[in-house]
Protein backbone atom coordinates (compact mmCIF):
# COMPACT_ATOMS: atom_id res chain seq x y z
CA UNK A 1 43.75 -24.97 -36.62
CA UNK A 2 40.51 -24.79 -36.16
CA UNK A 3 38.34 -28.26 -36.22
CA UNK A 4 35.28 -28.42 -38.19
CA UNK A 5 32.92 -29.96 -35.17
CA UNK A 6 33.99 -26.10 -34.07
CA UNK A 7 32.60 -24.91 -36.66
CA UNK A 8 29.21 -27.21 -36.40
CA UNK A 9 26.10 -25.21 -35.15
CA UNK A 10 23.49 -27.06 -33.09
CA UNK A 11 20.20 -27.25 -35.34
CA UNK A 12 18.16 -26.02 -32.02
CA UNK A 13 20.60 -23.33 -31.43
CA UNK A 14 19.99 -21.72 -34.82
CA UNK A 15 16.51 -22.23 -34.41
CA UNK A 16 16.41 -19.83 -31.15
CA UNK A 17 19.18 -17.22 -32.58
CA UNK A 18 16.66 -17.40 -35.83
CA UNK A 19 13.36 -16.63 -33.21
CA UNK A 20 15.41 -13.79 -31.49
CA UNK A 21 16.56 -12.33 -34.99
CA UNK A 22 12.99 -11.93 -36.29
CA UNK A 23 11.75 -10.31 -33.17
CA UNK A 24 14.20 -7.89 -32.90
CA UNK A 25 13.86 -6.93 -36.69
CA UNK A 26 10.28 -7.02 -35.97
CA UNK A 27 10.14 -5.29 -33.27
CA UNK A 28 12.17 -2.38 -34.60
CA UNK A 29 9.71 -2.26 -37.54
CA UNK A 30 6.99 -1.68 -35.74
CA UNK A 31 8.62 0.97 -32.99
CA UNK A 32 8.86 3.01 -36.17
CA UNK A 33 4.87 3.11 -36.49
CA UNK A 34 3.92 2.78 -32.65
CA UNK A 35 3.82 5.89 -30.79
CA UNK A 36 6.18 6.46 -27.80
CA UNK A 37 4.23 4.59 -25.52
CA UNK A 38 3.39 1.58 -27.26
CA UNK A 39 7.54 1.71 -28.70
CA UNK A 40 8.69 1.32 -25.10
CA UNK A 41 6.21 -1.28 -24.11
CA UNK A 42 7.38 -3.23 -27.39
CA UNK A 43 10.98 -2.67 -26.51
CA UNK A 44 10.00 -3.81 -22.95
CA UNK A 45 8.23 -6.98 -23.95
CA UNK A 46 11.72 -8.20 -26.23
CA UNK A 47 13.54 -7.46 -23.16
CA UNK A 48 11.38 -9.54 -20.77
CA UNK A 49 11.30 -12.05 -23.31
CA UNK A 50 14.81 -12.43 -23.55
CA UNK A 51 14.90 -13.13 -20.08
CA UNK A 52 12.53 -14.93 -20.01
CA UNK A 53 13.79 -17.60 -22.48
CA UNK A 54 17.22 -17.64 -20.77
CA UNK A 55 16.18 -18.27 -17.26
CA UNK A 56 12.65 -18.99 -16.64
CA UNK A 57 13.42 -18.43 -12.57
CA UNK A 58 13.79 -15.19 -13.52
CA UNK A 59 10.66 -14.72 -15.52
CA UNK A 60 9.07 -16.08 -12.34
CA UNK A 61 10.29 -13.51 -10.19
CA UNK A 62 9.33 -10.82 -12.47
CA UNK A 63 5.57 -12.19 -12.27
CA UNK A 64 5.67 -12.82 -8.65
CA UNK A 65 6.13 -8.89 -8.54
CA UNK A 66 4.30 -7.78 -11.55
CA UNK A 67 0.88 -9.76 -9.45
CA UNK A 68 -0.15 -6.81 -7.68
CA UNK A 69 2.60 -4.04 -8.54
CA UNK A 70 1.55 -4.04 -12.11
CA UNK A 71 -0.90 -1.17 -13.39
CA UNK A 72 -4.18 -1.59 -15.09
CA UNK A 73 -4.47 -1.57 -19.26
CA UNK A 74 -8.34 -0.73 -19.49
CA UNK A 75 -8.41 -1.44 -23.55
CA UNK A 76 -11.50 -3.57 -23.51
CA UNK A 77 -14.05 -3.37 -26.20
CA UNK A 78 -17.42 -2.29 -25.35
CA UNK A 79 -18.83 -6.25 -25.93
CA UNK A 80 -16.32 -7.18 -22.94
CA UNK A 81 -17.42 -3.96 -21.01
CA UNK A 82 -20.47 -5.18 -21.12
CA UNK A 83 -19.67 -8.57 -19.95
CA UNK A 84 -16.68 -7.87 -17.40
CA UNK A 85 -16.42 -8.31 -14.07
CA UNK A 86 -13.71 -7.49 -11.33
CA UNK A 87 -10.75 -8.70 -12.27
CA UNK A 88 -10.95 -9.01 -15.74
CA UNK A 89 -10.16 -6.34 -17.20
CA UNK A 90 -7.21 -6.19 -19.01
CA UNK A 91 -3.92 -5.55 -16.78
CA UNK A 92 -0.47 -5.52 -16.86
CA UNK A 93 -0.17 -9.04 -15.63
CA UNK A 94 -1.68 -10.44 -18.76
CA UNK A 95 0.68 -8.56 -21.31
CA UNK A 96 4.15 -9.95 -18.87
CA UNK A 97 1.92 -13.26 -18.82
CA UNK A 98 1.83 -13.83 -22.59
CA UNK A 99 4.92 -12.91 -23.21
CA UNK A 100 6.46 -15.20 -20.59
CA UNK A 101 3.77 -17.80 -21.66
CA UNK A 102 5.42 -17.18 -25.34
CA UNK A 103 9.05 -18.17 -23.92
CA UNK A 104 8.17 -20.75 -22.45
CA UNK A 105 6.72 -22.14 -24.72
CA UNK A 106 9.15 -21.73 -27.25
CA UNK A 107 11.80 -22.76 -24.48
CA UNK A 108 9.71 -25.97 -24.04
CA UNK A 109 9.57 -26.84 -27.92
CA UNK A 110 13.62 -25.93 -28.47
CA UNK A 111 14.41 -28.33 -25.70
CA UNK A 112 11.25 -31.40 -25.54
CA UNK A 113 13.30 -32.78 -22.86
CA UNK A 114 11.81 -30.06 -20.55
CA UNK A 115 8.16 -31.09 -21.86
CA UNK A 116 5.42 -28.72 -21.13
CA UNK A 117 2.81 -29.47 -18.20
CA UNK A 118 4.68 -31.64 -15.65
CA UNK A 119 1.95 -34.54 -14.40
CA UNK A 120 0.69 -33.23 -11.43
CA UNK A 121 -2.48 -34.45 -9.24
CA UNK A 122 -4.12 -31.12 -10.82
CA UNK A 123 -4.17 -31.90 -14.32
CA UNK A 124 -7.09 -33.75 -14.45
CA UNK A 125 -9.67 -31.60 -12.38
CA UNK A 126 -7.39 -28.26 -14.28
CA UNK A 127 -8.31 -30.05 -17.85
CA UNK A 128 -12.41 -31.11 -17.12
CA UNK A 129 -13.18 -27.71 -15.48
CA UNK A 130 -11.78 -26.26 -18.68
CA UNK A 131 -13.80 -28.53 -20.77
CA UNK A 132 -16.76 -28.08 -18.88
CA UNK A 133 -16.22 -24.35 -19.78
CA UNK A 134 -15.32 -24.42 -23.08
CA UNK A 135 -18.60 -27.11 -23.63
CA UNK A 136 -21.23 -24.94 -22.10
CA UNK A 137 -20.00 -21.45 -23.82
CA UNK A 138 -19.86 -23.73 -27.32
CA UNK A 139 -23.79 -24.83 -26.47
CA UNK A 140 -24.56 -21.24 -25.10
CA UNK A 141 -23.34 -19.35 -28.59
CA UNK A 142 -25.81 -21.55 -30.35
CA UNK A 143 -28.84 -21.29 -28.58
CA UNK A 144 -28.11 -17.44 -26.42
CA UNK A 145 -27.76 -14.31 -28.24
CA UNK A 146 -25.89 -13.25 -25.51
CA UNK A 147 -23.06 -15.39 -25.83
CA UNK A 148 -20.48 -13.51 -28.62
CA UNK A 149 -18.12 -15.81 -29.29
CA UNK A 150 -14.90 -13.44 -29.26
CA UNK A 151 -15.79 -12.22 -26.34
CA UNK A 152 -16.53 -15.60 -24.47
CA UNK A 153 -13.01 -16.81 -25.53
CA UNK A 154 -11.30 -14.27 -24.52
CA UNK A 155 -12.85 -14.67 -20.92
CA UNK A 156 -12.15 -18.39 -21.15
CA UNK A 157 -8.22 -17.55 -22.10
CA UNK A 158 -8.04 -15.25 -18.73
CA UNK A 159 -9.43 -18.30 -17.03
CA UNK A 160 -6.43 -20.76 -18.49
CA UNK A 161 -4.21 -18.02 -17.74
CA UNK A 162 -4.60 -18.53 -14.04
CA UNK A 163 -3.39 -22.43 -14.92
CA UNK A 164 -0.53 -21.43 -16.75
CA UNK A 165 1.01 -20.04 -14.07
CA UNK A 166 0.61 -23.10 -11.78
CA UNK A 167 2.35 -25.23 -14.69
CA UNK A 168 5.01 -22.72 -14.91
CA UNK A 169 5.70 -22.62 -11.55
CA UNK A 170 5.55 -26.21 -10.91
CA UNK A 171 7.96 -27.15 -13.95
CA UNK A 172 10.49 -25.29 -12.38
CA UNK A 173 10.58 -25.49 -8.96
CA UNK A 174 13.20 -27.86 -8.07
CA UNK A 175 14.32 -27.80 -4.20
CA UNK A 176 13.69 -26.36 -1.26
CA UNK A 177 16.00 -23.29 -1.26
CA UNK A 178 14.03 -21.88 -4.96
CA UNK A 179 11.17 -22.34 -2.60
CA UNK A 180 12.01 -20.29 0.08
CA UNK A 181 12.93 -17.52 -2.17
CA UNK A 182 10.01 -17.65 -3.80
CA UNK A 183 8.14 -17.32 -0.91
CA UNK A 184 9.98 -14.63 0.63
CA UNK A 185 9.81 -12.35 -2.67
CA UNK A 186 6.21 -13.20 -2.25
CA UNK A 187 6.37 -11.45 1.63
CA UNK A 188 8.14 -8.85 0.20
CA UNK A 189 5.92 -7.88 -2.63
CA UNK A 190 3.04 -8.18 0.39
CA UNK A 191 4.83 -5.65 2.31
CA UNK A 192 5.23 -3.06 -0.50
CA UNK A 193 1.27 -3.33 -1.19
CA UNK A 194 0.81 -2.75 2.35
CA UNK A 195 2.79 0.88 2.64
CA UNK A 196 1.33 1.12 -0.35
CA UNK A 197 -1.98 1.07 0.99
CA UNK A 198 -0.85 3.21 4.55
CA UNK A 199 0.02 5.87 2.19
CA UNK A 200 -3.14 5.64 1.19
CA UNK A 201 -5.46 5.84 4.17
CA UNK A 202 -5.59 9.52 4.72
CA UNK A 203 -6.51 10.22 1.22
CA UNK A 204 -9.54 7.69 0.49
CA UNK A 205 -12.20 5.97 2.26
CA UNK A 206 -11.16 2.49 0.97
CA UNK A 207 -7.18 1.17 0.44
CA UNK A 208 -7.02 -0.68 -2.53
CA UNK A 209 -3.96 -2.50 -4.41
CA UNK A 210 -1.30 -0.52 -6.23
CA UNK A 211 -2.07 1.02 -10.08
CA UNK A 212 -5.66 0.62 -10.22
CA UNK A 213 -6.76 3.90 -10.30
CA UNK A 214 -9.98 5.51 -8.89
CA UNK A 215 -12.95 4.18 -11.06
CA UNK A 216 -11.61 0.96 -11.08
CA UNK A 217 -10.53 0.31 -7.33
CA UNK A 218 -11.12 -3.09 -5.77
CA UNK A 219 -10.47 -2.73 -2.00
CA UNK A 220 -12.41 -6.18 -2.03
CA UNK A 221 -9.79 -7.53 -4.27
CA UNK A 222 -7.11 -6.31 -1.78
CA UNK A 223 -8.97 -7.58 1.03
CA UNK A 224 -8.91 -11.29 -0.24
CA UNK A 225 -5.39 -11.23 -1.27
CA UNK A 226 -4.46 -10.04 2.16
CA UNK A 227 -6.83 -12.58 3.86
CA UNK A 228 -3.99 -15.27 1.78
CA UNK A 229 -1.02 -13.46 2.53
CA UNK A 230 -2.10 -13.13 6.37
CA UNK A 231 -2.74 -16.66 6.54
CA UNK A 232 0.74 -17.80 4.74
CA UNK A 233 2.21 -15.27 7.80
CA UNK A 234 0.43 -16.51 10.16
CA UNK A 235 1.36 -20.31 9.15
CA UNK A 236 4.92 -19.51 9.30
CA UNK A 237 4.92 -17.99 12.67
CA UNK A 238 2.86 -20.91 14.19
CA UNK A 239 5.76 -23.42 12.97
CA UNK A 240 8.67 -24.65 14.22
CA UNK A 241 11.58 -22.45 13.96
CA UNK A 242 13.69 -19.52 16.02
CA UNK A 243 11.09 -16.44 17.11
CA UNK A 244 14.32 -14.34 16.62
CA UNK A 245 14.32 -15.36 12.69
CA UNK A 246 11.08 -14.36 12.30
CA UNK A 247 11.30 -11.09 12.74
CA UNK A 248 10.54 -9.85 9.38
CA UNK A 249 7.04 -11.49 9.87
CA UNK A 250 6.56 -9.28 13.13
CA UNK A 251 6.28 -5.88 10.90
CA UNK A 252 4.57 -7.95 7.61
CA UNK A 253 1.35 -9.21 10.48
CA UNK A 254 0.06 -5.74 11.50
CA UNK A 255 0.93 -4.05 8.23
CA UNK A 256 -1.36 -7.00 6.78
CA UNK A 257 -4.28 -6.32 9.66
CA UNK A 258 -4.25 -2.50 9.22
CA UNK A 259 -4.09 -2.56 5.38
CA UNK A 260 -6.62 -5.21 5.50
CA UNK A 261 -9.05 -3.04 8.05
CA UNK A 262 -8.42 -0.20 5.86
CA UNK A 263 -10.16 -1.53 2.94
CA UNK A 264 -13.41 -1.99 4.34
CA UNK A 265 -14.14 -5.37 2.97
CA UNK A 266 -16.71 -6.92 4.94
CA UNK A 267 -16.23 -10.18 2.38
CA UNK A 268 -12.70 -10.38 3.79
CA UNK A 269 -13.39 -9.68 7.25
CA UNK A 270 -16.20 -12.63 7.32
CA UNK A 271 -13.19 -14.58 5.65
CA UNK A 272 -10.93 -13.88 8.79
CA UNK A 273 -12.33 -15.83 11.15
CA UNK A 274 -12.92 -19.03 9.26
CA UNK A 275 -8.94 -18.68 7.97
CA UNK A 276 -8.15 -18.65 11.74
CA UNK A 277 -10.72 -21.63 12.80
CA UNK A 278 -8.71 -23.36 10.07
CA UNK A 279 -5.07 -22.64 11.00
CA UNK A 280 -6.15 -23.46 14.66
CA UNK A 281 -7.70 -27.00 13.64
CA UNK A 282 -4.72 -28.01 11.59
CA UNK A 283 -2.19 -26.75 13.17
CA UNK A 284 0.25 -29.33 15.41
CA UNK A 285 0.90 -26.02 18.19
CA UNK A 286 -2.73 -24.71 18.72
CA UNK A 287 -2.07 -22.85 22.01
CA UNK A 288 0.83 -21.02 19.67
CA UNK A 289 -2.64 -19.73 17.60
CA UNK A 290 -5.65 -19.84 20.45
CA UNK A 291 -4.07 -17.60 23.19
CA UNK A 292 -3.11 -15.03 20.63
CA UNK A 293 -6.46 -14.98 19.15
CA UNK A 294 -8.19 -14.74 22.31
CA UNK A 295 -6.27 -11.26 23.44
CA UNK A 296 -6.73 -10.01 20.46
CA UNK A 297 -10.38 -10.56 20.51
CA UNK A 298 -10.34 -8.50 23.95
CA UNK A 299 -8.83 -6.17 23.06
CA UNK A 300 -10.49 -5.25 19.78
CA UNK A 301 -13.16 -3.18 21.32
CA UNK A 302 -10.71 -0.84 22.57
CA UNK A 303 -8.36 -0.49 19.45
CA UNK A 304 -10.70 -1.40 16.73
CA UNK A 305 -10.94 1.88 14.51
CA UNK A 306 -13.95 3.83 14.40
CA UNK A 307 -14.68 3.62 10.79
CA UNK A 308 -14.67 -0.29 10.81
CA UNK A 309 -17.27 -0.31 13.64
CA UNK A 310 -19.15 1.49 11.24
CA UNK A 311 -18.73 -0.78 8.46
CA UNK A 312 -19.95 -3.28 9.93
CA UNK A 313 -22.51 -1.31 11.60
CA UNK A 314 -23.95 -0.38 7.61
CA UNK A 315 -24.94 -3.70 7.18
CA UNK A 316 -27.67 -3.37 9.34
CA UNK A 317 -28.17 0.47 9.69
CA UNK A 318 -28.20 1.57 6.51
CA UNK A 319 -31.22 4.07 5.85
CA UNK A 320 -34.21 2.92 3.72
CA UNK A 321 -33.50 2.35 0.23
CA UNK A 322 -35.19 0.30 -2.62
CA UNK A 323 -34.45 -2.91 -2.71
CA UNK A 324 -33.29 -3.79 0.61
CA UNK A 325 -33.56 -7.43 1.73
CA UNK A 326 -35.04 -8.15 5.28
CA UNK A 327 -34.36 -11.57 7.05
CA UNK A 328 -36.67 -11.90 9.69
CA UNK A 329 -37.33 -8.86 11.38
CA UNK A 330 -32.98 -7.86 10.05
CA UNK A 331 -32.99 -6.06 7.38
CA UNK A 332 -29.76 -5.70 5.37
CA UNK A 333 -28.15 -2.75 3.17
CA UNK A 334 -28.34 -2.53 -0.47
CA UNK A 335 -25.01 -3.89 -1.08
CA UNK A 336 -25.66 -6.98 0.61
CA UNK A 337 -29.13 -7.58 -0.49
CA UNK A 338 -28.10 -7.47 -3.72
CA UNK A 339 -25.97 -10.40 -3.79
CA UNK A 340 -28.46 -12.15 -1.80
CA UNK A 341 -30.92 -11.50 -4.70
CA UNK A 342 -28.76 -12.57 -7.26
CA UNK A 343 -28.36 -15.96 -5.12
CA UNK A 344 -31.72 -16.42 -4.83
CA UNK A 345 -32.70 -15.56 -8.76
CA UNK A 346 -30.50 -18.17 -10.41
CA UNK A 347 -31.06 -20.60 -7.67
CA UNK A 348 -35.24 -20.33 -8.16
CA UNK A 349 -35.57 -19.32 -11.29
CA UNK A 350 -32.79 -18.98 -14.21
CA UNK A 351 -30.86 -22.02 -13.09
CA UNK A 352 -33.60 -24.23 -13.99
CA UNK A 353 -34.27 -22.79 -17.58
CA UNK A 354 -30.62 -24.41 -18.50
CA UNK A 355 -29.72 -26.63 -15.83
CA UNK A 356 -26.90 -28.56 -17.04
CA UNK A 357 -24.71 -26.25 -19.16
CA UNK A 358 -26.51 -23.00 -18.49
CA UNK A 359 -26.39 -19.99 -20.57
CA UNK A 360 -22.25 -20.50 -20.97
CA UNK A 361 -19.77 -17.75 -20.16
CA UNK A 362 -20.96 -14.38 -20.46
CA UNK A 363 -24.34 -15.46 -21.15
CA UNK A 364 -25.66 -14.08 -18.09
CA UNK A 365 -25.22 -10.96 -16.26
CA UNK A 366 -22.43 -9.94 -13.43
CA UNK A 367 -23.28 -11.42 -10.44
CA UNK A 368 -20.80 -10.48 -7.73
CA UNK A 369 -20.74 -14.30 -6.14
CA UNK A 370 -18.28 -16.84 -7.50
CA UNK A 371 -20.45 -20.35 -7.04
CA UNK A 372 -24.40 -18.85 -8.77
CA UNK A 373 -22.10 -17.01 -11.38
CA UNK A 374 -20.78 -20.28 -12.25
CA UNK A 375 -23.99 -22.43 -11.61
CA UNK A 376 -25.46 -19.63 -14.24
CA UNK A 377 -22.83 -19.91 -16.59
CA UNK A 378 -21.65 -23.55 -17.24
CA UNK A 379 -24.61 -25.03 -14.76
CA UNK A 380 -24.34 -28.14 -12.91
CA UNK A 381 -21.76 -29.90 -15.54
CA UNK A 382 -19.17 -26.66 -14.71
CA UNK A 383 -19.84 -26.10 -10.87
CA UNK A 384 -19.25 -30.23 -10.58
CA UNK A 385 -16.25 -30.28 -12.33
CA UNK A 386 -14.82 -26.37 -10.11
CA UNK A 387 -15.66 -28.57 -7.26
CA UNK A 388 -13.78 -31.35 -8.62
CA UNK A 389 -11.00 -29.22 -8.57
CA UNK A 390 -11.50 -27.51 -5.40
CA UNK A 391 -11.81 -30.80 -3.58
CA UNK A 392 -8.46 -32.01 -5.46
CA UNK A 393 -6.11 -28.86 -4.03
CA UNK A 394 -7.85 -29.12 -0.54
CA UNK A 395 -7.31 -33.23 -0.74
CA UNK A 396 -3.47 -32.82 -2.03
CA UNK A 397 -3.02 -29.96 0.45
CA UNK A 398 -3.80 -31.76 3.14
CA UNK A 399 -1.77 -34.52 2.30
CA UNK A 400 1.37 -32.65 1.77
CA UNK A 401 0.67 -31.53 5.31
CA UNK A 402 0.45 -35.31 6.94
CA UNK A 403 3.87 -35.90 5.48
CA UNK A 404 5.70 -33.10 5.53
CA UNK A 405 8.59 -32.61 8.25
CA UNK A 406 10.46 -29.80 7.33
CA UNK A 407 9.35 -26.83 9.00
CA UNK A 408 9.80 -24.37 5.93
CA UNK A 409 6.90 -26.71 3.74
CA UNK A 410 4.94 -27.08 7.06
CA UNK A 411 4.39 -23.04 7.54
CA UNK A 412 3.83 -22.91 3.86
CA UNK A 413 1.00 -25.78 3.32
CA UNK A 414 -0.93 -24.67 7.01
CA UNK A 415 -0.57 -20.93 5.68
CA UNK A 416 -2.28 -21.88 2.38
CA UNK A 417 -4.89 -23.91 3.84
CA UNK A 418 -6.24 -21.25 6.10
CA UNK A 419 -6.11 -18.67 2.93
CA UNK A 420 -7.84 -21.76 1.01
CA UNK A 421 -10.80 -21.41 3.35
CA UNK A 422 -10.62 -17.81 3.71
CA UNK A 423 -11.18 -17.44 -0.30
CA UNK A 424 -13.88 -19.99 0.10
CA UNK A 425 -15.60 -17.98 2.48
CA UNK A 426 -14.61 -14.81 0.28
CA UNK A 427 -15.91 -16.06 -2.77
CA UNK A 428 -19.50 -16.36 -1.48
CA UNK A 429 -19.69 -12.33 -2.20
CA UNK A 430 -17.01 -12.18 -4.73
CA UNK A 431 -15.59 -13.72 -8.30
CA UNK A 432 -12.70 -14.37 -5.95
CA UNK A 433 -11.75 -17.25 -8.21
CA UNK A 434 -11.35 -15.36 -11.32
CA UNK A 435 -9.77 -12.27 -9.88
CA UNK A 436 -6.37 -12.21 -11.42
CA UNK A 437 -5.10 -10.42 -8.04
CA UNK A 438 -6.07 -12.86 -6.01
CA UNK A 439 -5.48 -16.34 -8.49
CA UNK A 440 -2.28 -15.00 -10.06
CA UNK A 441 -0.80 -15.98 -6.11
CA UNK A 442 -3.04 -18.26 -5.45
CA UNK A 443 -2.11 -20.97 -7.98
CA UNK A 444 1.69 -19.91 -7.66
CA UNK A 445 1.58 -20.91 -3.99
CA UNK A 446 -0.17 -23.82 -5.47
CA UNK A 447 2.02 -25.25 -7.30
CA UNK A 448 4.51 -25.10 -4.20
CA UNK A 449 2.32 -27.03 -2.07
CA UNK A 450 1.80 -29.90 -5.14
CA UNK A 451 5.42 -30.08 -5.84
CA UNK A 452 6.08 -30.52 -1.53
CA UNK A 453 5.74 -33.66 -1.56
CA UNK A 454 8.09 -34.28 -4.23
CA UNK A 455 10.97 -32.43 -3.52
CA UNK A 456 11.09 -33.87 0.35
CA UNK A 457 10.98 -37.35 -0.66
CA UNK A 458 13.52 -35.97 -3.41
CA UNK A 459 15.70 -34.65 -1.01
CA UNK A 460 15.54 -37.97 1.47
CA UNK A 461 16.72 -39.93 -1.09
CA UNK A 462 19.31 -37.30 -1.91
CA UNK A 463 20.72 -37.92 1.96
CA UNK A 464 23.36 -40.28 2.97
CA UNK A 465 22.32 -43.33 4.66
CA UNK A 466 23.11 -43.04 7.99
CA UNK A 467 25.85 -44.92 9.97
CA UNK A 468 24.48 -47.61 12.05
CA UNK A 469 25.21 -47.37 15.41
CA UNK A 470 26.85 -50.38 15.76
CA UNK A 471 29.67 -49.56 12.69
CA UNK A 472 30.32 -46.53 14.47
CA UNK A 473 31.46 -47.67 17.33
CA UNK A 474 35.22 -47.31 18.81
CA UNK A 475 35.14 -51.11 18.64
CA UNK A 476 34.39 -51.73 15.34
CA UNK A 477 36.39 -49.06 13.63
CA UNK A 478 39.76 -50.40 15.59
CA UNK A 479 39.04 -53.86 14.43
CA UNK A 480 38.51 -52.12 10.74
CA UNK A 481 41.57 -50.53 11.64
CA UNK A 482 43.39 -54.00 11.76
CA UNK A 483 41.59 -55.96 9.06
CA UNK A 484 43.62 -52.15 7.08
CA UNK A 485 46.98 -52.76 7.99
């Protein structure tokens, strides 16, 4: 006979079989009125959602491969075509990102035991750059005509989607084993975009990432995520740990250089050297880094393609055009001069007309340079507090670095401190930090390093104590022996 606690539902379980009812009955309704197309993608999003409420490690590795194997949705009105700027357009990424953003949630307010942003040493620079934003775009759509306020909150929600991925990562990461696999599906996906690009290089001038298309290919966004993923490689092989182990990371390192070369991103290749100056500095086996370094360097003239000699060469050979910049008696090409331009206009002239909150996002024009696009935007009050926050992961970093011993977490943190730099050195000619490409991995790897320190004291205490030396030896376990019988 059958009890009637059997028979008792859980109030939170009816609540989720209620959620999953009414999206299913919804989403049938509306396959009926969707064409093909948007039926599947409806069907698809229920299906990643369901998975994504059951096990949110799985959700994660669906976005760890969706970050640069996803295509492009370019369904942008023309007020955010007029405003956009790499990277923000809208992409796959953004659709798997809300709907996994949705479970969660929900998955979070079923179960308040899991809570919903884990206190981290990034919440509080994460929470005032925000603000800042959200302040100067409120006092830009009163006083700029430029500033439409759809439009500047849907750029502000791409922003905070960066940040939910760091909390989503770091709420679940547990131990060190989720963290290697992480990290290696992370390789992996590196890899593919790397054939991927290969296949490429007799076919177009410039690689760029998977499912962008022609008119809106960013080998610069390639180049910077590659300039990351080199430097995580790079940090693993300069660790402790059996050469004959690392063998994967043999094949990923040149696929990453030749991909990289192929894109003909001079931003990225400036980045390379100050990644390496950085993984050299840190790092407790410099020689390991240095004497590499050095034969490559001597050898590059001899196996350094032809068409990245060139490259390079443009900067400084380009033939005459309007509004070329000279420096001294250098002058630079078009490409370059613009973004020195745009550096020199808000710093001289527009900064100072709003100096504090400037004109608020979107209320000023592209500018191809992370730090004067946000000087311009949010002004002093929003490039403090994105400095804040810089200064926070570098400073937490670093310390995860000092204390870590394992050799897994050691690769990891030196890896991401010479990308850190890199995308530093990156951003000066790119919106590096609002490239969804490049951030989507960024912040993921992110909340691995913040979460280090945790799980290896974690794990410590998790240890048994061990034996002293003095209980273990032959004389004392006879006498224990005795005291026994």
């Amino acid at each position: 006979m059958i009890g009637t606690q059997q028979l008792e539902m859980n109030p939170r379980g009816l609540i989720v079989l209620f959620a999953f009812l009414v999206v299913a009955v919804g989403g049938a309704l509306i396959a009926n009125k969707l064409t093909l197309g948007f039926a599947v993608a409806a069907v698809a999003a229920i299906i990643i959602f369901t998975f994504s409420f059951i096990s949110q490690e799985i959700a994660l590795y669906i976005l760890i491969c969706s970050m640069l194997l996803g295509p492009q949705i370019v369904t942008e009105s023309a007020a955010v075509g007029l405003h956009r700027g790499r990277g923000l357009t809208l992409r796959f990424d953004d659709f798997l990102l809300l709907v996994i953003g949705l479970a969660w949630f929900m998955k979070m307010a079923v179960n308040k035991n899991l809570g919903i942003f884990l206190r981290t040493p990034l919440n509080v620079p994460i929470a005032l750059y925000l603000f800042a934003c959200v302040l100067s775009t409120a006092y830009g759509a009163m006083v700029n005509p430029r500033v439409k306020p759809m439009v500047a909150a849907f750029f502000i929600v791409k922003y905070f989607e960066y940040f939910v991925v760091y909390f989503m990562a770091a709420n679940h990461l547990r131990d060190r084993e989720q963290i290697r696999r992480f990290v290696i599906t992370m390789l992996i996906v590196c890899f593919c975009v790397c054939l991927y690009g290969m296949y490429q290089m007799p076919s177009v001038d410039r690689v760029s990432a998977p499912f962008e298309g022609e008119d809106a290919s960013e080998p610069n966004t390639l180049g910077g995520y590659l300039v990351l993923m080199l430097s995580l490689t790079i940090g693993f092989l300069a660790t402790a740990g059996s050469l004959k182990r690392k063998w994967p990371l043999w094949i990923l390192l040149p696929a990453i250089l030749i991909t990289l070369a192929a894109t003909h991103s001079r931003g990225s290749w400036l980045a390379l050297p100050f990644m390496l100056l950085t993984l050299i500095l840190f790092s407790k086996k410099r020689l390991v880094l240095i004497l590499p370094v050095l034969f490559i360097l001597s050898l590059s003239p001899l196996v350094m393609p032809k068409s990245v000699i060139d490259r390079v060469a443009y900067t400084f050979n380009q033939p005459e055009e309007e509004g070329q910049v000279k420096i001294g008696n250098v002058k630079v090409d078009s490409s370059t001069s613009a973004r020195l331009e745009s550096w020199r206009i808000i710093l001289t002239e527009d900064f100072v007309k709003r100096p504090l909150l400037g004109t608020g996002i979107t209320g000023y024009y592209f500018v191809d340079a992370q730090f004067p696009m946000i000087l311009a935007n949010t002004g002093l009050v929003g490039l403090t507090t994105f400095f804040i926050l810089l200064g926070a992961v570098f400073w937490n970093a670093w310390k995860a670095y000092r204390i870590s011993s394992d050799p897994l977490f050691n690769g990891i943190v030196l890896g991401y401190l010479g990308g850190y730099v890199g995308l530093l050195v990156h951003a000066i000619g790119a919106n590096t930090f609002i490239i969804v490409r490049i951030m989507e991995p960024f912040w993921f790897l992110t909340a691995i390093v913040i979460l280090i320190p945790t799980i290896e004291k974690k794990n410590r205490q998790d240890e048994p104590a061990p034996i002293p030396a003095w209980r273990d030896s032959g004389k004392f376990r006879h006498r224990a022996g005795e005291l026994q019988s």
